[in-house]
Protein backbone atom coordinates (compact mmCIF):
# COMPACT_ATOMS: atom_id res chain seq x y z
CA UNK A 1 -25.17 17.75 -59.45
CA UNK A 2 -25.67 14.46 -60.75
CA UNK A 3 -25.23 10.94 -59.10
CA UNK A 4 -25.66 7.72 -61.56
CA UNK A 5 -25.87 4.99 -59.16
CA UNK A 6 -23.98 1.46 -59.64
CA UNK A 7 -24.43 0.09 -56.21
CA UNK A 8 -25.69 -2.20 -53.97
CA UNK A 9 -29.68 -2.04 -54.13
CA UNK A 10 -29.36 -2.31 -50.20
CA UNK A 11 -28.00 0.83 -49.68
CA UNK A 12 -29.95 3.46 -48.31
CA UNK A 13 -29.57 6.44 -50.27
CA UNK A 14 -28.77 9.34 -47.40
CA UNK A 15 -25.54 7.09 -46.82
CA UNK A 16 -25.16 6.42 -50.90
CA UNK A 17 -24.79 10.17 -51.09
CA UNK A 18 -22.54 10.74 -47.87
CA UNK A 19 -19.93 7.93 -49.13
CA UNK A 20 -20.37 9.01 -52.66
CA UNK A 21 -19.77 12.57 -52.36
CA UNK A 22 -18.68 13.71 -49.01
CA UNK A 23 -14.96 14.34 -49.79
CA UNK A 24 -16.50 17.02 -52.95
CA UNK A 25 -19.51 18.36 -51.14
CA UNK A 26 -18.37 18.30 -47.10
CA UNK A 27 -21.93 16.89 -45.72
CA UNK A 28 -22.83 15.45 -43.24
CA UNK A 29 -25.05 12.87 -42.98
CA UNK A 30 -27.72 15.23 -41.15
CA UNK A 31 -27.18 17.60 -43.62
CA UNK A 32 -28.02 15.28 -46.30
CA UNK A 33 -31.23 14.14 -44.52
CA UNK A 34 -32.34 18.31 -44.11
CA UNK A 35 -31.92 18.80 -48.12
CA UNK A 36 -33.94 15.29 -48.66
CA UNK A 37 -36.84 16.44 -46.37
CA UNK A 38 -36.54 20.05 -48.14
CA UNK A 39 -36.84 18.62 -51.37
CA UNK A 40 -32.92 19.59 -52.77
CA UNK A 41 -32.17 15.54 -53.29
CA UNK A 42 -34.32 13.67 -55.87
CA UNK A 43 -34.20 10.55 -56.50
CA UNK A 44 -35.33 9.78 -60.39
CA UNK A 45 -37.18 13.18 -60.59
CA UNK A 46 -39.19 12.21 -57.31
CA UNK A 47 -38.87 12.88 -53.73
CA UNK A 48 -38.02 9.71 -51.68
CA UNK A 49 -37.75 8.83 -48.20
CA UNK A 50 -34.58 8.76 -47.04
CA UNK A 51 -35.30 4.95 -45.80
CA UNK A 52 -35.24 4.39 -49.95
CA UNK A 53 -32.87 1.81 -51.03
CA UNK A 54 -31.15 2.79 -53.94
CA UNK A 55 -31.22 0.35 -57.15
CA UNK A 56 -28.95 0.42 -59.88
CA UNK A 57 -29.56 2.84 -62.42
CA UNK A 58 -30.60 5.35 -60.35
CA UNK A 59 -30.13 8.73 -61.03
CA UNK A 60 -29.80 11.52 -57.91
CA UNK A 61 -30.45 14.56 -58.43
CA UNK A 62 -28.58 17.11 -55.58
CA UNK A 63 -29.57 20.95 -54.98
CA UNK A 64 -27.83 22.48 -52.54
């Protein structure tokens, strides 16, 4: 699954993902933070910390 970011560049991007697709995907936040340190969420091909702020344009990648 796909996520084309239009936000706020101050967004983190573990919390980008929870408010963006909790209500399809039922994470949590800690669950969301376990598949970034496993590798499953990408951000622009590349793994990211999950202190990464998100910028606009984006694109994030999830593998669960």
């Amino acid at each position: 699954m796909y996520l084309f970011v239009n936000a706020n560049p101050e967004t983190k991007y573990d919390v980008y993902v929870l408010h963006r697709k909790n209500e399809e995907l039922d994470l949590t936040r800690s669950k969301i933070q376990q598949l970034i340190k496993s590798g499953n969420i990408l951000v622009n091909n590349e793994v990211v910390r999950n202190s990464y702020k998100v910028q606009d344009g984006d694109i994030i990648d999830i593998n669960i």
